[in-house]
N, C-alpha and C. Protein backbone atom coordinates (compact mmCIF):
# COMPACT_ATOMS: atom_id res chain seq x y z
N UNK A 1 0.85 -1.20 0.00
CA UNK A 1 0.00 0.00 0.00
C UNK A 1 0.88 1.24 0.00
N UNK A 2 1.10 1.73 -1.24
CA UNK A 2 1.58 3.22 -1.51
C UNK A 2 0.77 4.50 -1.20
N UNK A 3 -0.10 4.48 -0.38
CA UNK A 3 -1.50 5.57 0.02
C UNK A 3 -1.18 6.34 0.88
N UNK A 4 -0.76 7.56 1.35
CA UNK A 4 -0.63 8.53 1.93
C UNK A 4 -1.68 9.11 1.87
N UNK A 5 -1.72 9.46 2.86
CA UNK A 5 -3.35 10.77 3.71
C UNK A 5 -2.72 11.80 3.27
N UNK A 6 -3.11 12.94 2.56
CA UNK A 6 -3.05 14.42 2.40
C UNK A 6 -3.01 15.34 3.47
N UNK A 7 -3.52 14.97 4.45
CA UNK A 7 -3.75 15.64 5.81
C UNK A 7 -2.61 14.95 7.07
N UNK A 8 -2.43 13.58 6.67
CA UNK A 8 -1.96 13.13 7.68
C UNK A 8 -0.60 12.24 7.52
N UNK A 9 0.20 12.19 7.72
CA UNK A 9 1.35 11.24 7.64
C UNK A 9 1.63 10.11 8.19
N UNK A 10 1.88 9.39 7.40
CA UNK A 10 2.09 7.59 7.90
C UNK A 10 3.93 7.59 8.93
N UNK A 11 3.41 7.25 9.83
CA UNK A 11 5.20 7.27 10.70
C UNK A 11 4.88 5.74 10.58
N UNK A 12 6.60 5.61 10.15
CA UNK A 12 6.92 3.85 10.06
C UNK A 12 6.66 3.38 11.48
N UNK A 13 6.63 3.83 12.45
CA UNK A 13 6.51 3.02 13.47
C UNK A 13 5.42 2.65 13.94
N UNK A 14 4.13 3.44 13.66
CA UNK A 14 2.89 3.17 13.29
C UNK A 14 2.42 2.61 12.08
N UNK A 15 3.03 2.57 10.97
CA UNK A 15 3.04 1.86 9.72
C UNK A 15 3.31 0.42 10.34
N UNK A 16 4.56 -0.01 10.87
CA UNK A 16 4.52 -1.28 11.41
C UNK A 16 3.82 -2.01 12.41
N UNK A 17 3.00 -1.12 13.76
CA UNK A 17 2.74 -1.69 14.63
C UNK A 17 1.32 -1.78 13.87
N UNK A 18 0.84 -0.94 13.19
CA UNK A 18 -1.01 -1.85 12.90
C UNK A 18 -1.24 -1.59 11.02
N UNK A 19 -0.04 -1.99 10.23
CA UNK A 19 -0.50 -1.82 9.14
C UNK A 19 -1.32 -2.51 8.48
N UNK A 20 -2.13 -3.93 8.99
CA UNK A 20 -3.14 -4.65 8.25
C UNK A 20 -4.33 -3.62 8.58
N UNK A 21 -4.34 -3.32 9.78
CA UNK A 21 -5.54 -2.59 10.04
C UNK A 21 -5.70 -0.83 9.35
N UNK A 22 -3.93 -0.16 9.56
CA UNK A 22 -3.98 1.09 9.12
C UNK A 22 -4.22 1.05 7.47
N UNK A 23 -3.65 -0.36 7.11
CA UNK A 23 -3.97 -0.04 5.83
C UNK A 23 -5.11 -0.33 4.82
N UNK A 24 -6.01 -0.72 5.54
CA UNK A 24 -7.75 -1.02 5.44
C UNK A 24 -8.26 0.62 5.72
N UNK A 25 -7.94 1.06 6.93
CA UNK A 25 -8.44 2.54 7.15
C UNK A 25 -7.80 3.49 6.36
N UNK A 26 -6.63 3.13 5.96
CA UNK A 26 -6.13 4.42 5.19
C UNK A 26 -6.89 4.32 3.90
N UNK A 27 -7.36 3.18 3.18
CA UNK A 27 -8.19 3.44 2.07
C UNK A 27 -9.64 4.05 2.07
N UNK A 28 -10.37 4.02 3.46
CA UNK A 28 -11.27 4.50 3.83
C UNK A 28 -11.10 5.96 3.69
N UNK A 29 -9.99 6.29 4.72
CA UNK A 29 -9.70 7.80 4.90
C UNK A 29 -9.53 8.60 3.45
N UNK A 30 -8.94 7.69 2.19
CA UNK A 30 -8.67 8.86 1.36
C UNK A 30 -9.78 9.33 0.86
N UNK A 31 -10.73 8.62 1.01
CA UNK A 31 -12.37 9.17 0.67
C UNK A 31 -13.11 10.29 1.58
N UNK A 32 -12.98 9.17 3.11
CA UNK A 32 -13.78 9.96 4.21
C UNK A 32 -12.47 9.88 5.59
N UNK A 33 -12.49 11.76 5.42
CA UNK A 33 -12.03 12.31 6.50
C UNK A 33 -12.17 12.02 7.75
N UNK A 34 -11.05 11.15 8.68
CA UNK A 34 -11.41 10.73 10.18
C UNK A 34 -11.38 12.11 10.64
């Protein structure tokens, strides 16, 4: 998943601790704003 938030930045250390989950929500988010 190459998806960056416009608003928000991915830190690798949060990239690693929940990326199955961040990266299900980050496809959400690029639509709808958390």
């Amino acid at each position: 998943a190459g998806i960056v938030h416009p608003g928000r930045v991915r830190e690798p250390q949060c990239q690693t601790s929940v990326q199955t989950s961040n990266e299900a929500k980050l496809t959400v988010s690029w639509q709808i704003p958390w």
